[in-house]
C-alpha atoms as a PDB file:
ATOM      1  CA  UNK A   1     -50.494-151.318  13.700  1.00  0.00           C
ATOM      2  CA  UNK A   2     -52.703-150.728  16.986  1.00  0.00           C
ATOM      3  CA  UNK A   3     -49.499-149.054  18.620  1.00  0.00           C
ATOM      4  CA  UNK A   4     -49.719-146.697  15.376  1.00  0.00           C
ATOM      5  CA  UNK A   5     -53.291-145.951  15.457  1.00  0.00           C
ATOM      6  CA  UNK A   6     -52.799-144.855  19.445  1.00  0.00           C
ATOM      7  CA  UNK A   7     -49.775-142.573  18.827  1.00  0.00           C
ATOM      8  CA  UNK A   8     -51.587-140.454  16.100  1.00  0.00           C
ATOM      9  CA  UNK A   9     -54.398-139.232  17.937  1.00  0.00           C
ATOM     10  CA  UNK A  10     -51.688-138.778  21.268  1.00  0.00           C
ATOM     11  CA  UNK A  11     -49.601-136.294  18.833  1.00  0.00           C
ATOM     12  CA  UNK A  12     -52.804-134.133  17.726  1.00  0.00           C
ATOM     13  CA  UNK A  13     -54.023-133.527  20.808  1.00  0.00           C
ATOM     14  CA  UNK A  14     -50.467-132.530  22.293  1.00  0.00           C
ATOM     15  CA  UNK A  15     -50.031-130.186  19.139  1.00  0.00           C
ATOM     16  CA  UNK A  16     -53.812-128.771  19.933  1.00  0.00           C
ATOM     17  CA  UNK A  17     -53.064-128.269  23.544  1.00  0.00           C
ATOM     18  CA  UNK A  18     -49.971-126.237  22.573  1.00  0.00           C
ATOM     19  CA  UNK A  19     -51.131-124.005  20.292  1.00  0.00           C
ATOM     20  CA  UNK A  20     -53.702-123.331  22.602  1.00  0.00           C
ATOM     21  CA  UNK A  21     -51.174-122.531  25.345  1.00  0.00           C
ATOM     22  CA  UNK A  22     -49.388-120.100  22.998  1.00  0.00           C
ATOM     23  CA  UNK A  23     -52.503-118.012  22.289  1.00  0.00           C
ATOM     24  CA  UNK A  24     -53.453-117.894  26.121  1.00  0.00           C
ATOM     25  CA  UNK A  25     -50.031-116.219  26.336  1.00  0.00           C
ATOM     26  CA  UNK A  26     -50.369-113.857  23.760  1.00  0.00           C
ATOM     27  CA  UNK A  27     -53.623-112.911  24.650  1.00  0.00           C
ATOM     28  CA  UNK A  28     -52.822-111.949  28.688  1.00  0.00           C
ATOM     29  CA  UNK A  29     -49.616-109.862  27.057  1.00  0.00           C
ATOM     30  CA  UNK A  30     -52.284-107.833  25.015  1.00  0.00           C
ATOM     31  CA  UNK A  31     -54.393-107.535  28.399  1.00  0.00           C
ATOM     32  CA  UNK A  32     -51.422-106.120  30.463  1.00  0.00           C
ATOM     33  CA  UNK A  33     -52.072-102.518  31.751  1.00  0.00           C
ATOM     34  CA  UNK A  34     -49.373 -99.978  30.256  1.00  0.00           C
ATOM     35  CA  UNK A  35     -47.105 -98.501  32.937  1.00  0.00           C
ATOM     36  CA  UNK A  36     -47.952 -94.910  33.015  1.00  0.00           C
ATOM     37  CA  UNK A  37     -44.629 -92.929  31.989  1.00  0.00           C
ATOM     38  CA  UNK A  38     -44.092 -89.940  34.455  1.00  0.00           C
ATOM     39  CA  UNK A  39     -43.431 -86.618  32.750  1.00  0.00           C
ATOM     40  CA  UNK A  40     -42.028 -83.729  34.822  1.00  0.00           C
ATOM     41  CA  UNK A  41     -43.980 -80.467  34.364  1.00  0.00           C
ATOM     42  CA  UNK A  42     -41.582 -77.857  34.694  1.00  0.00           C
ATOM     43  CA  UNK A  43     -42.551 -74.359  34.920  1.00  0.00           C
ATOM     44  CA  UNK A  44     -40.204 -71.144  34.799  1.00  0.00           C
ATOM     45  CA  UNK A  45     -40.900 -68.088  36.652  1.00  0.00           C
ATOM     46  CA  UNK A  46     -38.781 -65.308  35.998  1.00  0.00           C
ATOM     47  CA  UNK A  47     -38.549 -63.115  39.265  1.00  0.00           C
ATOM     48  CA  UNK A  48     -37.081 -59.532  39.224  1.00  0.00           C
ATOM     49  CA  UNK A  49     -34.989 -58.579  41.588  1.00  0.00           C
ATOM     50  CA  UNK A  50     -35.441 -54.951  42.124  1.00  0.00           C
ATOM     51  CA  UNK A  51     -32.559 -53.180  43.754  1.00  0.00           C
ATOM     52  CA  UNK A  52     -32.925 -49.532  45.121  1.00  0.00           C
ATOM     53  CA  UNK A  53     -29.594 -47.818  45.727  1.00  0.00           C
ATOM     54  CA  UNK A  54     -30.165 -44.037  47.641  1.00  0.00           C
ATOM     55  CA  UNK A  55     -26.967 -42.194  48.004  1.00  0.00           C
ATOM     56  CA  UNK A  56     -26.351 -40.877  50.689  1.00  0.00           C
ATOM     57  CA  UNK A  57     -25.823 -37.214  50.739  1.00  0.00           C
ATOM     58  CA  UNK A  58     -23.332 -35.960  53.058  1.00  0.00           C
ATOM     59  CA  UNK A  59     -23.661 -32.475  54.377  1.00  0.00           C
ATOM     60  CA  UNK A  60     -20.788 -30.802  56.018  1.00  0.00           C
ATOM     61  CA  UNK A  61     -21.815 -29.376  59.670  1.00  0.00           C
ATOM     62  CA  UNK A  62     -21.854 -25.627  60.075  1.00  0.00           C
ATOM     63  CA  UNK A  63     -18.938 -23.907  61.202  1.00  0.00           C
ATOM     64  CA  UNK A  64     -19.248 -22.511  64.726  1.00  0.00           C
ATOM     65  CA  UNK A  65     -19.072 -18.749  64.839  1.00  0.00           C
ATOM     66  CA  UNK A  66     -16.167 -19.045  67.161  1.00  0.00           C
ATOM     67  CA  UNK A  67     -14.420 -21.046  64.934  1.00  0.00           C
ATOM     68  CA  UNK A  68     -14.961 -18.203  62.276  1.00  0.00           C
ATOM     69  CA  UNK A  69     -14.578 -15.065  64.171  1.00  0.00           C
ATOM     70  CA  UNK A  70     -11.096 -16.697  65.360  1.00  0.00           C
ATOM     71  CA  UNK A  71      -9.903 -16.927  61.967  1.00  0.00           C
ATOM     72  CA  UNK A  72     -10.452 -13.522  60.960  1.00  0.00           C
ATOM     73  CA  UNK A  73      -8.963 -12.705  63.791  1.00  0.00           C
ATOM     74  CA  UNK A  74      -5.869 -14.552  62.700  1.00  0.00           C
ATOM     75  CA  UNK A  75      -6.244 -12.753  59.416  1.00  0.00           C
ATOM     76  CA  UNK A  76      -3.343 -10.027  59.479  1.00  0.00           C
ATOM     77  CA  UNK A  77      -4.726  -6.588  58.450  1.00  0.00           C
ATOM     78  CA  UNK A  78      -2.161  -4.231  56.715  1.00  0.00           C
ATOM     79  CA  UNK A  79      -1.697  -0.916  56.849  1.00  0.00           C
ATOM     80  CA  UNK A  80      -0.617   0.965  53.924  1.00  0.00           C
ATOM     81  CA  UNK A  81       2.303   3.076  54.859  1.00  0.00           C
ATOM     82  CA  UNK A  82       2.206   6.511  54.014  1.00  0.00           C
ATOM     83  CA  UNK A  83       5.109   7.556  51.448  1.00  0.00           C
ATOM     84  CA  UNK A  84       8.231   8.963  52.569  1.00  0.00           C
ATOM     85  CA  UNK A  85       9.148  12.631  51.966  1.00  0.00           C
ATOM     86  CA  UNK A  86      12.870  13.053  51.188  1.00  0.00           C
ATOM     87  CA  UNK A  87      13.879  16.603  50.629  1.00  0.00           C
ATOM     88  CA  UNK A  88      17.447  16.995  48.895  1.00  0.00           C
ATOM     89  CA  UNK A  89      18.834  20.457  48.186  1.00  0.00           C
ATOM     90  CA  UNK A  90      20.272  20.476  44.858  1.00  0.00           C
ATOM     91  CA  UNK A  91      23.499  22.797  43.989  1.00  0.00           C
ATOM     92  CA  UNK A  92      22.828  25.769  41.829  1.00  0.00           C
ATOM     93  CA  UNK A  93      24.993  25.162  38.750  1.00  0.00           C
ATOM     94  CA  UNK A  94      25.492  27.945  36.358  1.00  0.00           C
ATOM     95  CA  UNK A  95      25.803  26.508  32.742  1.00  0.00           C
ATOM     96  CA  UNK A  96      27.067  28.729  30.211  1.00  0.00           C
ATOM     97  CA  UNK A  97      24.869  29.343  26.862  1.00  0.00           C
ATOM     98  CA  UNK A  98      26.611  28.138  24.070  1.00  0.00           C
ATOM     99  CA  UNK A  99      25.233  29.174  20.764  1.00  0.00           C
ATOM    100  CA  UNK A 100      25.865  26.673  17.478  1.00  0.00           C
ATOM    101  CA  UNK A 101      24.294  28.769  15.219  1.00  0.00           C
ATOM    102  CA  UNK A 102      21.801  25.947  14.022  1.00  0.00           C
ATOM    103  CA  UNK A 103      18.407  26.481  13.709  1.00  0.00           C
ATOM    104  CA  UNK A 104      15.688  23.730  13.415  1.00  0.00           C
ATOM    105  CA  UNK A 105      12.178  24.265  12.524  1.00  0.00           C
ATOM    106  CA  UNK A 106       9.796  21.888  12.429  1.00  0.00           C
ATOM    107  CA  UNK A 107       6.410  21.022  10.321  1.00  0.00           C
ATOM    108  CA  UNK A 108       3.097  21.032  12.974  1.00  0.00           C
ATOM    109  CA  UNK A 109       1.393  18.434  10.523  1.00  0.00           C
ATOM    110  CA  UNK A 110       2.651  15.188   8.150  1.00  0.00           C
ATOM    111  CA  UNK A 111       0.266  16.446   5.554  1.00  0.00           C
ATOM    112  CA  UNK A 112       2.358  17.402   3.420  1.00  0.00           C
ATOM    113  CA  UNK A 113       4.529  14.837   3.262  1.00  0.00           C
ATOM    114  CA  UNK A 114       3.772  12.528   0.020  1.00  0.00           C
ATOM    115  CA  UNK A 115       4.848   8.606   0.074  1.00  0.00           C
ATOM    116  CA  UNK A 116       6.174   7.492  -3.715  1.00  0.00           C
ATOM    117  CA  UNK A 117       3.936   5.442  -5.387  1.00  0.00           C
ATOM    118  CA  UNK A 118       5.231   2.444  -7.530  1.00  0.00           C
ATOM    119  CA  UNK A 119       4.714   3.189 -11.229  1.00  0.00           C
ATOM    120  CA  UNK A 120       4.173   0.881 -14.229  1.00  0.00           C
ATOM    121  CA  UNK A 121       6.211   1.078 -17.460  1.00  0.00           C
ATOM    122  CA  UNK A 122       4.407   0.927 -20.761  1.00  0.00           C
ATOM    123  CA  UNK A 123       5.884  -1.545 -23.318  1.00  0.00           C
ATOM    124  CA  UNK A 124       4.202  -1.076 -26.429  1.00  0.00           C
ATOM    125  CA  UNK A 125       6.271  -4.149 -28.058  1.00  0.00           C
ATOM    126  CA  UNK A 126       5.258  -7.110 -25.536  1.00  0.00           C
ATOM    127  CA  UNK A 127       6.886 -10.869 -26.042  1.00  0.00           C
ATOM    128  CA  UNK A 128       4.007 -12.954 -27.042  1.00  0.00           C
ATOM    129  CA  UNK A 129       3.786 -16.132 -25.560  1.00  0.00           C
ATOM    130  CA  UNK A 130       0.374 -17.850 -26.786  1.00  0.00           C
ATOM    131  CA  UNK A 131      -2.280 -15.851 -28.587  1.00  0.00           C
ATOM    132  CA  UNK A 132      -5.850 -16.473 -29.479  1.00  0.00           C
ATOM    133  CA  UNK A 133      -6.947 -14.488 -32.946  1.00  0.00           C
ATOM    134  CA  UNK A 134      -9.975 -12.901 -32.639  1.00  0.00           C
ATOM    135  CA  UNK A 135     -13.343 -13.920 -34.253  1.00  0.00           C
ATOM    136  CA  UNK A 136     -13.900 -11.770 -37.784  1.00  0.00           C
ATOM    137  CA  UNK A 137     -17.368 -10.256 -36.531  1.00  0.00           C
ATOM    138  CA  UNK A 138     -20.304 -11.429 -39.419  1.00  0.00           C
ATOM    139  CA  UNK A 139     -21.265  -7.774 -39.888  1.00  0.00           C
ATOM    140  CA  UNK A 140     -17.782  -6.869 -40.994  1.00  0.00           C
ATOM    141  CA  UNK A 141     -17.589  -9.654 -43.323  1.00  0.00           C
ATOM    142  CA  UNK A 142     -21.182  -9.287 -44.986  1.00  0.00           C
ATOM    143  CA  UNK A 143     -19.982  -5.800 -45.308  1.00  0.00           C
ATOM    144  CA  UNK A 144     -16.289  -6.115 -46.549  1.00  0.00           C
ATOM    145  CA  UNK A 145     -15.442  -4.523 -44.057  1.00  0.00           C
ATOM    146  CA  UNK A 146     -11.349  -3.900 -42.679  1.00  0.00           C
ATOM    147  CA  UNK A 147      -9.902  -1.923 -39.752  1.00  0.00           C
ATOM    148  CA  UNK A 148      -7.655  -2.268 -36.706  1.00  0.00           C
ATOM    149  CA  UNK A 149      -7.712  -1.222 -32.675  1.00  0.00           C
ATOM    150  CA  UNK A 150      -5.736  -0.585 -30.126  1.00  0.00           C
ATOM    151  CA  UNK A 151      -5.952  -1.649 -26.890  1.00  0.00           C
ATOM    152  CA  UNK A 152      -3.733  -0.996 -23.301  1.00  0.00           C
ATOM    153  CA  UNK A 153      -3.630  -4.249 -20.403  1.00  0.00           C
ATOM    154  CA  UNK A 154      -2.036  -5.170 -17.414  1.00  0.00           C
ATOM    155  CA  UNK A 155       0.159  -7.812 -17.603  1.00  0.00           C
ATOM    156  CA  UNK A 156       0.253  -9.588 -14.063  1.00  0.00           C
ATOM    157  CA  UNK A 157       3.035 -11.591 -12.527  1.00  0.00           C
ATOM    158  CA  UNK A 158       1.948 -14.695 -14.272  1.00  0.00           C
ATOM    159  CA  UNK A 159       2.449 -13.436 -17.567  1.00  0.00           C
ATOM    160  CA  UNK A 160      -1.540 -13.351 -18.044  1.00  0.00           C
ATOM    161  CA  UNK A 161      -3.998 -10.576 -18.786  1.00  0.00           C
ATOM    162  CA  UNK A 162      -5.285  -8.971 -15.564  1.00  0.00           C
ATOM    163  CA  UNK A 163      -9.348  -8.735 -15.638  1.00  0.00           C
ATOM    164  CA  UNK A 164     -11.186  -5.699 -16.298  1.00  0.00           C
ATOM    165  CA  UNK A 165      -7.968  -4.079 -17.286  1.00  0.00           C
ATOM    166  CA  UNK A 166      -8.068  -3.899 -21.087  1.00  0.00           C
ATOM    167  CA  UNK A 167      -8.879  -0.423 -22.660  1.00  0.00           C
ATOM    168  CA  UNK A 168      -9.694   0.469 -25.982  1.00  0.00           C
ATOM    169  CA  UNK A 169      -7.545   3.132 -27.061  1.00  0.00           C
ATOM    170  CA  UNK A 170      -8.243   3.086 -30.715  1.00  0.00           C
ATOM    171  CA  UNK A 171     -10.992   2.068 -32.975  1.00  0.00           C
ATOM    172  CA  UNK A 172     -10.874   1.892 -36.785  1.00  0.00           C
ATOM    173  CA  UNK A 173     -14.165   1.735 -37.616  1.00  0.00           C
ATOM    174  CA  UNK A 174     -15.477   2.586 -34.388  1.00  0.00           C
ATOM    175  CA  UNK A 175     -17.011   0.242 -32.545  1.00  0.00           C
ATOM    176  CA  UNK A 176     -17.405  -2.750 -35.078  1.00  0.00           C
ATOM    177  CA  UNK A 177     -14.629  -4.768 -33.589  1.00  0.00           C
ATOM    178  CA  UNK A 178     -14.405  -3.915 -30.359  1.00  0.00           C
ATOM    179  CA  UNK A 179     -16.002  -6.595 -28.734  1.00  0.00           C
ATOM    180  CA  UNK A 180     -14.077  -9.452 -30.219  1.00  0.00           C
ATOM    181  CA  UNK A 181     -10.918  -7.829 -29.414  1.00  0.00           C
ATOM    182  CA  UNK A 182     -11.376  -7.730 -25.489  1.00  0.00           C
ATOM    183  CA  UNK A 183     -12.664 -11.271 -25.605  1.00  0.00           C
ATOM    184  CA  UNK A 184      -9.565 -12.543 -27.520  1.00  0.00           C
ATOM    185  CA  UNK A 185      -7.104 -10.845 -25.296  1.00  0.00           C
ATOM    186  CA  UNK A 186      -7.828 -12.076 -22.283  1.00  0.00           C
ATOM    187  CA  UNK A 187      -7.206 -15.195 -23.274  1.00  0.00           C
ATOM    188  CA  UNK A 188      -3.499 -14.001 -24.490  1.00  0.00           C
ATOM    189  CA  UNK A 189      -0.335 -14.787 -22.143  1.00  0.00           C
ATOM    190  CA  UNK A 190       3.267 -12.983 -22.173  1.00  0.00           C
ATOM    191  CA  UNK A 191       6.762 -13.188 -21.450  1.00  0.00           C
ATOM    192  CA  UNK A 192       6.737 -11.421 -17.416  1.00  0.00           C
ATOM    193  CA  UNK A 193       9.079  -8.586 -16.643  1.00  0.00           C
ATOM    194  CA  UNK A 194      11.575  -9.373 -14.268  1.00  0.00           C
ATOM    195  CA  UNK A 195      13.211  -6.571 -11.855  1.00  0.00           C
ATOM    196  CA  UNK A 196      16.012  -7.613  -9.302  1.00  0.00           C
ATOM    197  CA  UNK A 197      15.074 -11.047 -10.358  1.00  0.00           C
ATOM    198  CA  UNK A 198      11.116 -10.720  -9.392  1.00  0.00           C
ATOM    199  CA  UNK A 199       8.233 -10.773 -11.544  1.00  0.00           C
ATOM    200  CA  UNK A 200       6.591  -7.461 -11.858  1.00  0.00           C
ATOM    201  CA  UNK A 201       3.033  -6.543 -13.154  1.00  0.00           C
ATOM    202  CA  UNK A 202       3.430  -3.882 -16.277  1.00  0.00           C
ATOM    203  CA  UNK A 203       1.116  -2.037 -18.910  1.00  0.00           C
ATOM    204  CA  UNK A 204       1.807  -3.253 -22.411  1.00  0.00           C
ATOM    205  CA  UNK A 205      -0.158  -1.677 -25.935  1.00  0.00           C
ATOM    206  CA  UNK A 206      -0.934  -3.901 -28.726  1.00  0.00           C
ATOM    207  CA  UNK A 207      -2.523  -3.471 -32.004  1.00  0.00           C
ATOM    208  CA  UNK A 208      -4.845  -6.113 -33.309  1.00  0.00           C
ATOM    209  CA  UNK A 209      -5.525  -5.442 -37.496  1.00  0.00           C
ATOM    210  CA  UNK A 210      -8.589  -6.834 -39.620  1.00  0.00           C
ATOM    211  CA  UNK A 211      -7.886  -7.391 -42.879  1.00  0.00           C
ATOM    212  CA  UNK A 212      -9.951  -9.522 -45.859  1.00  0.00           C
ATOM    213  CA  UNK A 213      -8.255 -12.175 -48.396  1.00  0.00           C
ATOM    214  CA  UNK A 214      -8.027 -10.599 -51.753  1.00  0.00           C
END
């Protein structure tokens, strides 16, 4: 029992005096100065190098006069030589006149002279390939009216109506259909003309008529 009662107050104080060791150790950790960390400081200077290259200009030294006057000295000059005279007696030779009897006379100008012209053939019957009827004009038609016209073209190569070159050669009435002729034609095409196997432009007639359902 006594050794009991000894041994329990022996324990506390060793557990005191521990724990009290453990918090003097913390406590000096806490206390310890931090070790400063060294950070470089680094700073960038960009330096420009400045280069100056000067060419160097070479000039050629003068040419001594010597040198000069030597060469054109050196230079050969020529002469032009003067044309030789040859003089060669010829032999007299009588010919004899011999007369053909042919006279030739000729023209002191080309004026008169006149170069044929190509000429176009009329064909008042031309092949029709595609046609286009023309528009009945209103005034006609209010006015029951009927007549015909007749008109000369060009046909080209192509088989088509050359521009500009429908003519009215006929009117009947005069004047009332006109218009709606030469903007229907030109719009017609034709069978071409062939000569040695070429296409050749030609005049052609046709008649165009106007006429009202009964």
């Amino acid at each position: 029992m006594l050794r009991f009662m000894v041994s329990v107050p022996l324990a506390l104080c060793l557990s005191l005096l521990l724990f009290y060791l453990l918090a003097l150790i913390t406590s000096v950790d806490d206390l310890r100065v931090p070790e400063k960390q060294f950070i470089p400081n680094l700073d960038f200077l960009l330096v420009r190098q400045e280069s100056e290259i000067e060419l160097r200009k070479r000039q050629l030294p003068p040419e001594p006069e010597e040198l000069v006057q030597q060469q054109q000295q050196e230079i050969p000059q020529l002469q032009p030589q003067s044309a030789l005279a040859v003089n060669v007696d010829l032999p007299n030779i009588d010919l004899p006149e011999i007369d053909m009897g042919i006279q030739i006379s000729l023209s002191p100008s080309l004026h008169n002279l006149s170069v044929p012209t190509p000429t176009m053939t009329m064909d008042t019957n031309p092949t029709v390939l595609s046609q286009f009827p023309p528009r009945y004009p209103q005034r006609a038609l209010r006015r029951r009216q009927e007549g015909q016209v007749v008109v000369e073209f060009t046909i080209t190569e192509m088989g088509t109506v050359k521009p500009g070159s429908v003519v009215v050669v006929e009117s009947t009435p005069s004047g009332v259909f006109d218009k709606a002729v030469l903007r229907a034609i030109q719009r017609w095409r034709f069978k071409t003309r062939l000569v040695n196997g070429q296409p050749v432009p030609f005049k052609a007639r046709q008649k165009l008529e106007f006429k009202l359902e009964k």
